[in-house]
PDB file of N, CA and C in Angstrom:
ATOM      1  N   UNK A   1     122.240 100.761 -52.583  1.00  0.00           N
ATOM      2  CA  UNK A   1     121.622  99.937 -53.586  1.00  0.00           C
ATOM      3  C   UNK A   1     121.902 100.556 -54.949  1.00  0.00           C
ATOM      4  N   UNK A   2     122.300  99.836 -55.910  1.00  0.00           N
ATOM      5  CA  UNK A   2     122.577 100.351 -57.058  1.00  0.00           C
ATOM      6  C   UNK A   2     121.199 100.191 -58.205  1.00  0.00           C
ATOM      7  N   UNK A   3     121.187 101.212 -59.352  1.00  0.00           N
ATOM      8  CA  UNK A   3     119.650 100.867 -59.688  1.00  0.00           C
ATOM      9  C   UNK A   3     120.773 101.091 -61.258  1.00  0.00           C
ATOM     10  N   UNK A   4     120.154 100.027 -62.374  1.00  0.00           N
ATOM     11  CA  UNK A   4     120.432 100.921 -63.669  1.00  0.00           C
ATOM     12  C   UNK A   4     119.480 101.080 -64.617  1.00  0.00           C
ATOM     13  N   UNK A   5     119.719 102.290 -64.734  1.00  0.00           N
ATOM     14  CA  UNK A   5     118.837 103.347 -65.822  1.00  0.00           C
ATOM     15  C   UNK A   5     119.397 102.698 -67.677  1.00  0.00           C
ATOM     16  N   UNK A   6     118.714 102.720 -68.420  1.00  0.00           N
ATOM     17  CA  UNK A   6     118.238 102.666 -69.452  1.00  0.00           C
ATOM     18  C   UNK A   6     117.719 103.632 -70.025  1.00  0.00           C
ATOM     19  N   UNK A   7     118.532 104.973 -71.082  1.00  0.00           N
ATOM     20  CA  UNK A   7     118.332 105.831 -71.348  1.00  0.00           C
ATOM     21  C   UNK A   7     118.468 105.292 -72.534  1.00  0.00           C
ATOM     22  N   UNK A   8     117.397 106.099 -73.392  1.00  0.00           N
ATOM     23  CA  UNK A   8     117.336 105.806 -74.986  1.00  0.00           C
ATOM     24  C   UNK A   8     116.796 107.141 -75.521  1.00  0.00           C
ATOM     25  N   UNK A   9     117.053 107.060 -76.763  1.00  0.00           N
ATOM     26  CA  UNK A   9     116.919 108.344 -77.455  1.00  0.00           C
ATOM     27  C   UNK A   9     115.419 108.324 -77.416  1.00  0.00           C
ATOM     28  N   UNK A  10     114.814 110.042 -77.672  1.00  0.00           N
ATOM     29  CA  UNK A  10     113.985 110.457 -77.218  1.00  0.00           C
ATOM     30  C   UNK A  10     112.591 110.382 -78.930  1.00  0.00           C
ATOM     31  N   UNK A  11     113.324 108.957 -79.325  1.00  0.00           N
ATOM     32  CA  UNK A  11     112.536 108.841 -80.509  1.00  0.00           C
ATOM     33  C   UNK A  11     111.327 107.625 -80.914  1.00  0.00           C
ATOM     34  N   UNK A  12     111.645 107.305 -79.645  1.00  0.00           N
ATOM     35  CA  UNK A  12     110.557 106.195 -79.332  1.00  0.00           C
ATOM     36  C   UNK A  12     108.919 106.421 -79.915  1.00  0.00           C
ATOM     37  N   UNK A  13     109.104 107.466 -79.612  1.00  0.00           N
ATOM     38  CA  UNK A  13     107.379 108.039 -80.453  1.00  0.00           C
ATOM     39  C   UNK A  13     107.207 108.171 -81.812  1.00  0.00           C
ATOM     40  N   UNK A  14     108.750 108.493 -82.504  1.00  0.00           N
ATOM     41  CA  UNK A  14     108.874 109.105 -83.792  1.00  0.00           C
ATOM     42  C   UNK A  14     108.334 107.978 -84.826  1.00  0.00           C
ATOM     43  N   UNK A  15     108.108 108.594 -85.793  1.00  0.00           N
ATOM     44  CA  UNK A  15     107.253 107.557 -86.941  1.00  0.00           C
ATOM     45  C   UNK A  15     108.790 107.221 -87.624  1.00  0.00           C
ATOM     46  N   UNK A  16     109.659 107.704 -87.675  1.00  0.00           N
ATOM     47  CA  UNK A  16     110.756 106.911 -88.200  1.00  0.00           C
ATOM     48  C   UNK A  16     111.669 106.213 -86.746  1.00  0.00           C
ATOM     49  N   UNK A  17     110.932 105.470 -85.789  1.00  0.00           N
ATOM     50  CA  UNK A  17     111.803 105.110 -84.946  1.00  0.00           C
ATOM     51  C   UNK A  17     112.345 103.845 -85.217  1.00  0.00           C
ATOM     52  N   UNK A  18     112.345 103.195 -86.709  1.00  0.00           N
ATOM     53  CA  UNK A  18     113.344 102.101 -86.993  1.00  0.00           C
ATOM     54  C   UNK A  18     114.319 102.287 -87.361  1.00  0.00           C
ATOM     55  N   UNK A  19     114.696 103.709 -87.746  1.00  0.00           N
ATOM     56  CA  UNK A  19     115.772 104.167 -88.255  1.00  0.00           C
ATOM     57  C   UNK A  19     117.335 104.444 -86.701  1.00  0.00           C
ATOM     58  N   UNK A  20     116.379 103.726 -85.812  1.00  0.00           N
ATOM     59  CA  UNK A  20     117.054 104.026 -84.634  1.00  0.00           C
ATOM     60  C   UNK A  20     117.725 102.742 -84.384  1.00  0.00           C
ATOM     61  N   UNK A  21     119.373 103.067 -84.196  1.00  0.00           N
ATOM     62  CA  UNK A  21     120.107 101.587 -83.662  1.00  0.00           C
ATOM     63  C   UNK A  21     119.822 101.467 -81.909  1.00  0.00           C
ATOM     64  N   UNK A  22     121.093 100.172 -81.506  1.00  0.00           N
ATOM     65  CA  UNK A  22     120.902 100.329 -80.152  1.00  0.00           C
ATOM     66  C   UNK A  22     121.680 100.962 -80.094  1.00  0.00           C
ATOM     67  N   UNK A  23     122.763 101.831 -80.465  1.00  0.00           N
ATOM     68  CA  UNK A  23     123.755 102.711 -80.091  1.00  0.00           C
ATOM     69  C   UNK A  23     123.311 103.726 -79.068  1.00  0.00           C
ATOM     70  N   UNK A  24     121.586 103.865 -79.579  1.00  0.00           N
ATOM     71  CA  UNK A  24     121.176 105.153 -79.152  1.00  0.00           C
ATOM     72  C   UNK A  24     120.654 104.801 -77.754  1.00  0.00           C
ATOM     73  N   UNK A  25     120.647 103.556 -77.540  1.00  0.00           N
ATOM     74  CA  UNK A  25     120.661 103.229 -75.773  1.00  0.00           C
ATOM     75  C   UNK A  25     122.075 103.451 -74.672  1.00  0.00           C
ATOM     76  N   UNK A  26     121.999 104.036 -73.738  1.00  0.00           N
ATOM     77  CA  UNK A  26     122.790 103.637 -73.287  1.00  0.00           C
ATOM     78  C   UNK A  26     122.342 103.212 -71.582  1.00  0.00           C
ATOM     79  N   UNK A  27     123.299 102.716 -70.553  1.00  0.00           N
ATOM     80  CA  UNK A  27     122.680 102.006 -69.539  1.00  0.00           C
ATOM     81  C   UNK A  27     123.569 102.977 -68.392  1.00  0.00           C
ATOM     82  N   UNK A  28     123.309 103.503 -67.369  1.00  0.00           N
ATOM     83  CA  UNK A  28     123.958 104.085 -66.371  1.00  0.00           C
ATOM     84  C   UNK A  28     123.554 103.364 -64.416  1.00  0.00           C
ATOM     85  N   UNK A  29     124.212 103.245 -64.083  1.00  0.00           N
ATOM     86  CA  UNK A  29     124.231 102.898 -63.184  1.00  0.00           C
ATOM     87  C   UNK A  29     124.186 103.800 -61.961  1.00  0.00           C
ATOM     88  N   UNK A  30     123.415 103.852 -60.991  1.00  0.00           N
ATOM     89  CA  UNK A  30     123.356 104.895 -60.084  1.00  0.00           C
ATOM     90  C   UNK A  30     123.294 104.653 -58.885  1.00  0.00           C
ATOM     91  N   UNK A  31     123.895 105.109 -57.537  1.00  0.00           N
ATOM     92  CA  UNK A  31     123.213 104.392 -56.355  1.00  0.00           C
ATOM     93  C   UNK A  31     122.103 105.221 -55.561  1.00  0.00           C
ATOM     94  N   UNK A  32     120.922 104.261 -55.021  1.00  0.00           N
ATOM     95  CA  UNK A  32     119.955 104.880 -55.041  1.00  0.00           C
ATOM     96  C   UNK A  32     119.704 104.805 -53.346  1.00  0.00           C
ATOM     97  N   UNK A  33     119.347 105.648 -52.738  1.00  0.00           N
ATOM     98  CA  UNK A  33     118.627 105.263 -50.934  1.00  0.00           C
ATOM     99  C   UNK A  33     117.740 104.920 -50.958  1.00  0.00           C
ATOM    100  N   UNK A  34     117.248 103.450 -50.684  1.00  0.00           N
ATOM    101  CA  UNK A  34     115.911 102.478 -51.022  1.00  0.00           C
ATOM    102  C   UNK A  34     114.822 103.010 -49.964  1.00  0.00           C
ATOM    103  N   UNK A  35     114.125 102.772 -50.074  1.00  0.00           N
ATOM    104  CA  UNK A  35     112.420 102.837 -49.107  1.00  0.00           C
ATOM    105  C   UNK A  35     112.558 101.805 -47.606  1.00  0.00           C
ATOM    106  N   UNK A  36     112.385 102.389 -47.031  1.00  0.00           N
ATOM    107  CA  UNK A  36     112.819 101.362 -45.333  1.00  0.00           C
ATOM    108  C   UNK A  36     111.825 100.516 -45.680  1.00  0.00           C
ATOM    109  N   UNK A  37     111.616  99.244 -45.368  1.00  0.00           N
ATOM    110  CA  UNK A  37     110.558  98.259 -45.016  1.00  0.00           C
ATOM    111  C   UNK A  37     110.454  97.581 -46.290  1.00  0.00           C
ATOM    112  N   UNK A  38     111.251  98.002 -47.270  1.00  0.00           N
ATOM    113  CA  UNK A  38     110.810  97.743 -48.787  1.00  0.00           C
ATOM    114  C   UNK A  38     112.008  96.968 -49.495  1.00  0.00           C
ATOM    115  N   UNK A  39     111.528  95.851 -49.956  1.00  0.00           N
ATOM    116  CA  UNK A  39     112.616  94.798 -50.662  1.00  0.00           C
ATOM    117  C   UNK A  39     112.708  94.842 -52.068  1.00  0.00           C
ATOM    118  N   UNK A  40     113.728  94.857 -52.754  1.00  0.00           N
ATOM    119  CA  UNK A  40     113.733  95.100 -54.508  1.00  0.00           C
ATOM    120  C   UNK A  40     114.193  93.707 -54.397  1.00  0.00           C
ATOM    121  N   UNK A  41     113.723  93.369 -55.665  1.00  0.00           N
ATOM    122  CA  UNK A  41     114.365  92.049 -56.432  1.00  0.00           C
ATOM    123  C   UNK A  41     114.999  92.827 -57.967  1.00  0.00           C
ATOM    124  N   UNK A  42     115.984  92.097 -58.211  1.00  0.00           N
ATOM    125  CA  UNK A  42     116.466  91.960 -59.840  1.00  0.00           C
ATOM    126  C   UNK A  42     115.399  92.108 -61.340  1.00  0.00           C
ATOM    127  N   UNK A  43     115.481  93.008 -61.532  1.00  0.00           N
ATOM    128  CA  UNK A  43     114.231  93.212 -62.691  1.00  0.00           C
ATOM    129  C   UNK A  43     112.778  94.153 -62.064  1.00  0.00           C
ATOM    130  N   UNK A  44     113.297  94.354 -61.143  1.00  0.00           N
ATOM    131  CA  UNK A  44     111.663  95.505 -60.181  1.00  0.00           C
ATOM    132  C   UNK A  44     111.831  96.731 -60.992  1.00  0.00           C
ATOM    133  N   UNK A  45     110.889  97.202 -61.974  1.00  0.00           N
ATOM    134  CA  UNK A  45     110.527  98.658 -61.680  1.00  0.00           C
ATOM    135  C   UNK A  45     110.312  99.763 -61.028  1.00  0.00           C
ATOM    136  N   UNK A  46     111.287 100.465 -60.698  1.00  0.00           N
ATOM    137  CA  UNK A  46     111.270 101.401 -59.865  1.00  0.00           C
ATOM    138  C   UNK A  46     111.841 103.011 -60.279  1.00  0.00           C
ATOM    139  N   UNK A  47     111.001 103.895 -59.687  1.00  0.00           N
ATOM    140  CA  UNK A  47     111.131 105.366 -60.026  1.00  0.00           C
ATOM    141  C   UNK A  47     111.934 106.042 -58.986  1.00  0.00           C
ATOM    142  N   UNK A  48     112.808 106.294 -59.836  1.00  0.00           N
ATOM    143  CA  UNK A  48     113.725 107.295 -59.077  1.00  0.00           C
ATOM    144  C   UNK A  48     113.648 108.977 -59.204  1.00  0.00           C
ATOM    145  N   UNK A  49     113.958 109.883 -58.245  1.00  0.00           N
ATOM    146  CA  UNK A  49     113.871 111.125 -57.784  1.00  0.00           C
ATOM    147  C   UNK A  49     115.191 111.323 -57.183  1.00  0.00           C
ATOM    148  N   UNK A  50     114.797 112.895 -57.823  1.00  0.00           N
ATOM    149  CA  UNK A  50     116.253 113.661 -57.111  1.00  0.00           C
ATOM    150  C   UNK A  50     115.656 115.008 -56.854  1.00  0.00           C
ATOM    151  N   UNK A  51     116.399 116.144 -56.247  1.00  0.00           N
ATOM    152  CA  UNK A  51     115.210 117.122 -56.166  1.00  0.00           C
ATOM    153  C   UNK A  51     115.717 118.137 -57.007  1.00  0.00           C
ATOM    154  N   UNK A  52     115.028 119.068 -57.614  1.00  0.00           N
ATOM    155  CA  UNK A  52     115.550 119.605 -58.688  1.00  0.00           C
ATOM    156  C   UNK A  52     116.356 120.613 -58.214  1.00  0.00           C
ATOM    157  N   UNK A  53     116.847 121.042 -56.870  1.00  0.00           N
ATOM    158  CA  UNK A  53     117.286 121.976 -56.545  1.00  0.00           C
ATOM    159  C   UNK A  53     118.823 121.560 -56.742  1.00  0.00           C
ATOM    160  N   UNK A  54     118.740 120.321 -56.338  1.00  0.00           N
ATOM    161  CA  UNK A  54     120.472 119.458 -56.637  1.00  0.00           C
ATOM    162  C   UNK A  54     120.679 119.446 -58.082  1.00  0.00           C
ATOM    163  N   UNK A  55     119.454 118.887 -58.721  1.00  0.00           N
ATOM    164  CA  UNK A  55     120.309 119.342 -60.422  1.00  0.00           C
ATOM    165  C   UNK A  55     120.428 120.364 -61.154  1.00  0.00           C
ATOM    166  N   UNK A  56     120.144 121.654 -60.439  1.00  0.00           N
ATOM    167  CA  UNK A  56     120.200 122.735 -60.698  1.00  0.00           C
ATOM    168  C   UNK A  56     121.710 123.401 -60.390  1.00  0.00           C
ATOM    169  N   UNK A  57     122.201 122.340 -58.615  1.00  0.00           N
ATOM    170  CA  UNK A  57     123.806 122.670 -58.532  1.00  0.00           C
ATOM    171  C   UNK A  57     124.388 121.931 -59.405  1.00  0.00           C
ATOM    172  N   UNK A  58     124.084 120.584 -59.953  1.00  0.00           N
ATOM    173  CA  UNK A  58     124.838 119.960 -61.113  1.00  0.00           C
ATOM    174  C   UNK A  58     125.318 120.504 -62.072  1.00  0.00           C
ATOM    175  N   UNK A  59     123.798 121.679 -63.000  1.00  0.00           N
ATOM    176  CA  UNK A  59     124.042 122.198 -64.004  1.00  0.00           C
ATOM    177  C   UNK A  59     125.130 123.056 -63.299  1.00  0.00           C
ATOM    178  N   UNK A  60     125.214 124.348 -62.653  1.00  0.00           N
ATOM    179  CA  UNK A  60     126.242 125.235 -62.353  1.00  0.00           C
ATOM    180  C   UNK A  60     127.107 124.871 -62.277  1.00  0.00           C
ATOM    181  N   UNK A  61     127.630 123.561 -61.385  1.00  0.00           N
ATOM    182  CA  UNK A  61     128.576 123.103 -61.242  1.00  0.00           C
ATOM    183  C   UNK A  61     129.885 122.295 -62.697  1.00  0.00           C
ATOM    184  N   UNK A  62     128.772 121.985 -63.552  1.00  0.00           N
ATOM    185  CA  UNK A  62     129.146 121.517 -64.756  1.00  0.00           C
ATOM    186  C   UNK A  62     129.223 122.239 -66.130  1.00  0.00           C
ATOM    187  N   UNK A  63     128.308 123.431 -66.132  1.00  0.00           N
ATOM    188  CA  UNK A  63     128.775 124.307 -67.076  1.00  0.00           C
ATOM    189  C   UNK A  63     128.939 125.907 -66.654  1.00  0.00           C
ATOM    190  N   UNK A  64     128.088 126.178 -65.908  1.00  0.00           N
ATOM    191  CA  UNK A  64     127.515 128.034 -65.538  1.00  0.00           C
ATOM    192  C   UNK A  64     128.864 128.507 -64.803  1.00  0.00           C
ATOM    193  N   UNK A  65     129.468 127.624 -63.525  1.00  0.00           N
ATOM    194  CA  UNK A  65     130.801 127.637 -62.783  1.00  0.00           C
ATOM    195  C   UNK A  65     131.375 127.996 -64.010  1.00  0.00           C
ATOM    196  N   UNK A  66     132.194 126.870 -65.034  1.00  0.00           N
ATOM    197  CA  UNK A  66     133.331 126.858 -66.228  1.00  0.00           C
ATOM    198  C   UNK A  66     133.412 127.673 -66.930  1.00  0.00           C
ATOM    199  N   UNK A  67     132.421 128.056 -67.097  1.00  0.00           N
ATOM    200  CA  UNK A  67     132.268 129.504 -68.402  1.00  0.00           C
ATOM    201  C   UNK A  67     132.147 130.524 -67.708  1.00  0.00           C
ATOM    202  N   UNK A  68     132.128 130.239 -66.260  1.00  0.00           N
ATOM    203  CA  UNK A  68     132.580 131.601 -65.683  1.00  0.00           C
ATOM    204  C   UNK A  68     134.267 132.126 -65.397  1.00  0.00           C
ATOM    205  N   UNK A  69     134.635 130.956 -65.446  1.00  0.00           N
ATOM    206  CA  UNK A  69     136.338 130.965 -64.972  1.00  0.00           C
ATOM    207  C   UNK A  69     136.634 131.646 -66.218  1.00  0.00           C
ATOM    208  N   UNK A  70     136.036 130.772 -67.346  1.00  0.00           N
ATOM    209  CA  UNK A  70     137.187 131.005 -68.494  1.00  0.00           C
ATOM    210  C   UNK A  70     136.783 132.108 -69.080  1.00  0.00           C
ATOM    211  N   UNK A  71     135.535 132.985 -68.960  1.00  0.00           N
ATOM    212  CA  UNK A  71     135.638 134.202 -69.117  1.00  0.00           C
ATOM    213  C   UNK A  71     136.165 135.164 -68.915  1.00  0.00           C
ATOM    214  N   UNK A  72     136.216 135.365 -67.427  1.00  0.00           N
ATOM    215  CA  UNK A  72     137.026 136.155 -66.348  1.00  0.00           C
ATOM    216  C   UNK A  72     138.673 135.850 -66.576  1.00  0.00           C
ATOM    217  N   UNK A  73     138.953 134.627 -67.367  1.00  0.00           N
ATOM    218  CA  UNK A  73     140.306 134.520 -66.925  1.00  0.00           C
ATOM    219  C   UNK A  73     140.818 135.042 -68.504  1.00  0.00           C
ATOM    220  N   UNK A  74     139.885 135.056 -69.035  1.00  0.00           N
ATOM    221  CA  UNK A  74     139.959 135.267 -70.650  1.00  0.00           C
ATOM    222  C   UNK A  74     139.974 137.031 -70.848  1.00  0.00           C
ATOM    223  N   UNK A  75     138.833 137.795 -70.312  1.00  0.00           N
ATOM    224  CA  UNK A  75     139.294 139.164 -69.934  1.00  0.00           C
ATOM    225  C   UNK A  75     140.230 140.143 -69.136  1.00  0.00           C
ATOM    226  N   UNK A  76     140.810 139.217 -68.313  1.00  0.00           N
ATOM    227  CA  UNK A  76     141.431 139.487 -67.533  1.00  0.00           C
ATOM    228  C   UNK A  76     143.289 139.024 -68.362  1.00  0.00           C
ATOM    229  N   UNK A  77     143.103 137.780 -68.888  1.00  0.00           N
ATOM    230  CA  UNK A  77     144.553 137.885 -69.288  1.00  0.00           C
ATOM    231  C   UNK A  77     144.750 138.470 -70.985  1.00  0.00           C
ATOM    232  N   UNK A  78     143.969 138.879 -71.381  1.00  0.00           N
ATOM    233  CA  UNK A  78     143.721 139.700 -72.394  1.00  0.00           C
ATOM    234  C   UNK A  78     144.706 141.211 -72.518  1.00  0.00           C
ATOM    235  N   UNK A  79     143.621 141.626 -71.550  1.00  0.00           N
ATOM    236  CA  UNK A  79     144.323 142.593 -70.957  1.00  0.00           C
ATOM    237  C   UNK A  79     145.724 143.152 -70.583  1.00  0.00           C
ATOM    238  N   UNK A  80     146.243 141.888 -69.607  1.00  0.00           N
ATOM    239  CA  UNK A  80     147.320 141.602 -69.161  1.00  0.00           C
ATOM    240  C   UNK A  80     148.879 141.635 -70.371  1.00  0.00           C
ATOM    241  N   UNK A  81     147.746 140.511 -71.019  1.00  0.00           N
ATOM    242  CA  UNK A  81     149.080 139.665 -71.863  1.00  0.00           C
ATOM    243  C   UNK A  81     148.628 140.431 -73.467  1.00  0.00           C
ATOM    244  N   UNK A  82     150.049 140.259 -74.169  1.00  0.00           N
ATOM    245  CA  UNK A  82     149.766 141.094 -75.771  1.00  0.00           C
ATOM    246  C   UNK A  82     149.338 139.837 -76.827  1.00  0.00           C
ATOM    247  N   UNK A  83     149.421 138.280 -76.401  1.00  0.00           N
ATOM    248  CA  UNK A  83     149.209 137.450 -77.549  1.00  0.00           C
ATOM    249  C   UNK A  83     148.116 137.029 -76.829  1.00  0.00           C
ATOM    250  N   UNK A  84     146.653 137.313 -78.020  1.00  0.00           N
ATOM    251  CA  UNK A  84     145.637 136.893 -77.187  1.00  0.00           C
ATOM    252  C   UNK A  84     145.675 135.721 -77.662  1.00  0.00           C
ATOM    253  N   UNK A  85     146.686 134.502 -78.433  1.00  0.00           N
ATOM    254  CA  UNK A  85     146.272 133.172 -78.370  1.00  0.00           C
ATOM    255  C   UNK A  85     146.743 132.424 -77.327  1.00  0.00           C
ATOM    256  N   UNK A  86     147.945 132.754 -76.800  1.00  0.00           N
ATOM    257  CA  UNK A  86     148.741 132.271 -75.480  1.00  0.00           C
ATOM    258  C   UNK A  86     147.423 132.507 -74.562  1.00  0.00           C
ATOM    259  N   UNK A  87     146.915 133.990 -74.537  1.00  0.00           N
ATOM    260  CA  UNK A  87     145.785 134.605 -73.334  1.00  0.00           C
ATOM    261  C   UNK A  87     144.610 133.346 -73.234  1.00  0.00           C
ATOM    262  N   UNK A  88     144.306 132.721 -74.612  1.00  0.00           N
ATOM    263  CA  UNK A  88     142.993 132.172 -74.874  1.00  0.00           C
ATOM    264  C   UNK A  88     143.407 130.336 -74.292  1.00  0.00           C
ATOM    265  N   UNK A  89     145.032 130.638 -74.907  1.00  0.00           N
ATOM    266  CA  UNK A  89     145.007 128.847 -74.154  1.00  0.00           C
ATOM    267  C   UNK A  89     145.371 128.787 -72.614  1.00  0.00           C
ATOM    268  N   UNK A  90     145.614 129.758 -72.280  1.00  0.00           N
ATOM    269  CA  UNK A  90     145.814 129.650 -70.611  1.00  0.00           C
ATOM    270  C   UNK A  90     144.330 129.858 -69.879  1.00  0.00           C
ATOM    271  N   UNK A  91     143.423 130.694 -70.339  1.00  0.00           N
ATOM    272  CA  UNK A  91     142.392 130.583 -69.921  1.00  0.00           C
ATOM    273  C   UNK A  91     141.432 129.042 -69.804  1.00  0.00           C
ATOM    274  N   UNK A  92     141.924 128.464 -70.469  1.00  0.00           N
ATOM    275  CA  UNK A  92     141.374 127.093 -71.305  1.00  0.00           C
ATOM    276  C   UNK A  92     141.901 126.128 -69.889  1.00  0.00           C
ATOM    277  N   UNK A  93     143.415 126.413 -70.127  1.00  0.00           N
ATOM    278  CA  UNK A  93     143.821 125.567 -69.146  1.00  0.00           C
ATOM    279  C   UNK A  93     143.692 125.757 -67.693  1.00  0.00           C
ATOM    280  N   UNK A  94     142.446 127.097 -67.775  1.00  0.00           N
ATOM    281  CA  UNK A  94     142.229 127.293 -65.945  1.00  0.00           C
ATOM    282  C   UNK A  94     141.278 126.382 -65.448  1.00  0.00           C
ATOM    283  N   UNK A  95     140.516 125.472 -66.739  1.00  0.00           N
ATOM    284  CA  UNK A  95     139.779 124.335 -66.305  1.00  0.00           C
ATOM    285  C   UNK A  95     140.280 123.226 -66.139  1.00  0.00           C
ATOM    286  N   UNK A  96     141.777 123.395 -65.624  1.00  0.00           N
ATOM    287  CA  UNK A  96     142.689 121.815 -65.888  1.00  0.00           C
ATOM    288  C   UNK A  96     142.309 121.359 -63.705  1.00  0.00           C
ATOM    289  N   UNK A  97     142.750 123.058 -63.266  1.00  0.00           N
ATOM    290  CA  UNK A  97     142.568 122.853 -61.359  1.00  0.00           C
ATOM    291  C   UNK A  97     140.754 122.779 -61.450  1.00  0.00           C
ATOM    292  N   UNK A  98     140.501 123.415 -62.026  1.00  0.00           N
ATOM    293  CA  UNK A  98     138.987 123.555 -61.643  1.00  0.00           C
ATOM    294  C   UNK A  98     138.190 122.510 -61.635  1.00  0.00           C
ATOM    295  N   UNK A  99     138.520 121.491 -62.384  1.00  0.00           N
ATOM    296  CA  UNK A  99     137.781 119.986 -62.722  1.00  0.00           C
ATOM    297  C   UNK A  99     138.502 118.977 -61.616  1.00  0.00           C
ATOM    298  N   UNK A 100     139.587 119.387 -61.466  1.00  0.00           N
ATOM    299  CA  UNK A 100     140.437 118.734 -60.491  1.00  0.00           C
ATOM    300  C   UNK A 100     140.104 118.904 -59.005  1.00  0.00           C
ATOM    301  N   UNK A 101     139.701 119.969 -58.730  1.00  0.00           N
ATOM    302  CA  UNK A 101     138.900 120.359 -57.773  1.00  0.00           C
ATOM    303  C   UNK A 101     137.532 119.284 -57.284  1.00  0.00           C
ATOM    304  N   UNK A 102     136.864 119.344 -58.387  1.00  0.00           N
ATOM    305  CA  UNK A 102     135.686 118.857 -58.336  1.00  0.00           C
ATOM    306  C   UNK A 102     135.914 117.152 -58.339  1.00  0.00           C
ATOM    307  N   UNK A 103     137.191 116.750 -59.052  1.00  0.00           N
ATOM    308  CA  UNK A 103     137.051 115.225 -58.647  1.00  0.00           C
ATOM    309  C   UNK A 103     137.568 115.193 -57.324  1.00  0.00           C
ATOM    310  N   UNK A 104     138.375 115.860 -56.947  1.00  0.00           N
ATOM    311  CA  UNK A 104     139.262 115.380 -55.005  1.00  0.00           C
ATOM    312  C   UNK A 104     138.023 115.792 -54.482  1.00  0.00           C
ATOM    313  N   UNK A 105     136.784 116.431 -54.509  1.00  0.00           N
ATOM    314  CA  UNK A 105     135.480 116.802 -53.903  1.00  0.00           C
ATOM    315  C   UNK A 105     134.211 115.705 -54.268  1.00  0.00           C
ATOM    316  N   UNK A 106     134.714 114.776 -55.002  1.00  0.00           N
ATOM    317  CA  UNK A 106     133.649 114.675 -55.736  1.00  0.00           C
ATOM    318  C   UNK A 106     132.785 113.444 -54.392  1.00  0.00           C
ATOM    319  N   UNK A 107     133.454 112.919 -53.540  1.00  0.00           N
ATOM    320  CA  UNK A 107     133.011 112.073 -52.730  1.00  0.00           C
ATOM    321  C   UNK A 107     131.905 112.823 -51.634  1.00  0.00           C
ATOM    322  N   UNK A 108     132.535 114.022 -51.166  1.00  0.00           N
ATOM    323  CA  UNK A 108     131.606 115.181 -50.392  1.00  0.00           C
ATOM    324  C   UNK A 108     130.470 115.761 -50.975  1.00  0.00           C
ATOM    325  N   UNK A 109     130.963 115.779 -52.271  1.00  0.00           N
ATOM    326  CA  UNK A 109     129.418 116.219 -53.264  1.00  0.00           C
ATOM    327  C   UNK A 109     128.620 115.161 -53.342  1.00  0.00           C
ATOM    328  N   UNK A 110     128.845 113.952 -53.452  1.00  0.00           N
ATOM    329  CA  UNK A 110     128.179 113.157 -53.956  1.00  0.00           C
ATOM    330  C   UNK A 110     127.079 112.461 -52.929  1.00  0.00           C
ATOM    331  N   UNK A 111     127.282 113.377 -51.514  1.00  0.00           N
ATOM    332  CA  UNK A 111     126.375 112.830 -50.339  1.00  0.00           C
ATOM    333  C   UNK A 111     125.521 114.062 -50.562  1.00  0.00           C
ATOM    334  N   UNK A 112     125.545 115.386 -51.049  1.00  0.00           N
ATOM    335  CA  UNK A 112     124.523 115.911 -51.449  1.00  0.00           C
ATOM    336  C   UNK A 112     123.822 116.081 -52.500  1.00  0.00           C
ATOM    337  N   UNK A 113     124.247 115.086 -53.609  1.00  0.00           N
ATOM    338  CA  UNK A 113     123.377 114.745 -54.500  1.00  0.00           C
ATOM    339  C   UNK A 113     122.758 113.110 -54.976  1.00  0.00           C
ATOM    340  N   UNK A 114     121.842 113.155 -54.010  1.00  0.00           N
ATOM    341  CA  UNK A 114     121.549 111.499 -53.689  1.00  0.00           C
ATOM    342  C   UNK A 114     120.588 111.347 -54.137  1.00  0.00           C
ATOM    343  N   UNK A 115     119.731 110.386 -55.168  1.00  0.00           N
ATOM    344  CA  UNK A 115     118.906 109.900 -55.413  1.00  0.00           C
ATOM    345  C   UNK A 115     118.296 108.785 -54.947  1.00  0.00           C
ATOM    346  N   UNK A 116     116.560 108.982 -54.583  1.00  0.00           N
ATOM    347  CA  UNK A 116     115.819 108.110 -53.916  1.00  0.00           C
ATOM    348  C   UNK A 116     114.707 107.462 -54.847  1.00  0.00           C
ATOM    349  N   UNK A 117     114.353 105.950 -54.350  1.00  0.00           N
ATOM    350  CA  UNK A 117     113.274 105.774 -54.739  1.00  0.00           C
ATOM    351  C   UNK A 117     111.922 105.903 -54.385  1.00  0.00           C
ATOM    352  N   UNK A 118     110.971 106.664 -55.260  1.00  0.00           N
ATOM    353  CA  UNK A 118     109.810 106.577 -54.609  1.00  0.00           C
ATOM    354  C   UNK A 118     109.017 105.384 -53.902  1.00  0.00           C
ATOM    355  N   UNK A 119     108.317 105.249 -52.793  1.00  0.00           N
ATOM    356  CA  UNK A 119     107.708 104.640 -52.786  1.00  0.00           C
ATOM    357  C   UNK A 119     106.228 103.968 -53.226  1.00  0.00           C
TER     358      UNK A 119
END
């Protein structure tokens, strides 16, 4: 079941929130594992969950992993190599397999990071 989210800037409260376009909306689409016994219609309000332990592999996976490569690959070819700008763009480009990785995976990951609706 697909659910879409409606994210808007976090200014809804603010006393200048007319100064806000719709730019600052945007709409994401997600698929969600529905409630057994339970029927959605088009326009239902519904709360979605994920558990924070999965967006905790998200974050690693999306920044804590990357800045680990390109550190290590950044001290390491430093070292190695005498032009540390060649050193600094090859390190750069060790996130070219590493992201690549993660999309040919991304179908196997994506059964362990599943979002449900509450009931």
């Amino acid at each position: 079941m697909d659910v879409s989210i409606i994210s808007m800037a976090a200014c809804t409260s603010c006393h200048v929130k007319g100064a806000c376009s719709a730019s600052d909306m945007k709409e994401k689409i997600v698929q969600v594992k529905p409630v057994e016994g339970k029927v959605y219609q088009i326009g239902d309000q519904v709360t979605i969950t994920i558990k924070q332990s999965v967006g905790t592999w998200a974050v690693l996976f999306g920044y804590v992993f990357p800045l680990i490569v390109v550190v290590t690959a950044l001290i390491l070819l430093t070292n190695m190599m005498e032009n540390e700008g060649i050193a600094g763009l090859i390190s750069i480009a060790v996130l070219i397999p590493y992201y690549a990785i993660l999309y040919f995976t991304r179908k196997k990951m994506a059964d362990n990071f599943e979002f449900k609706i509450l009931s």
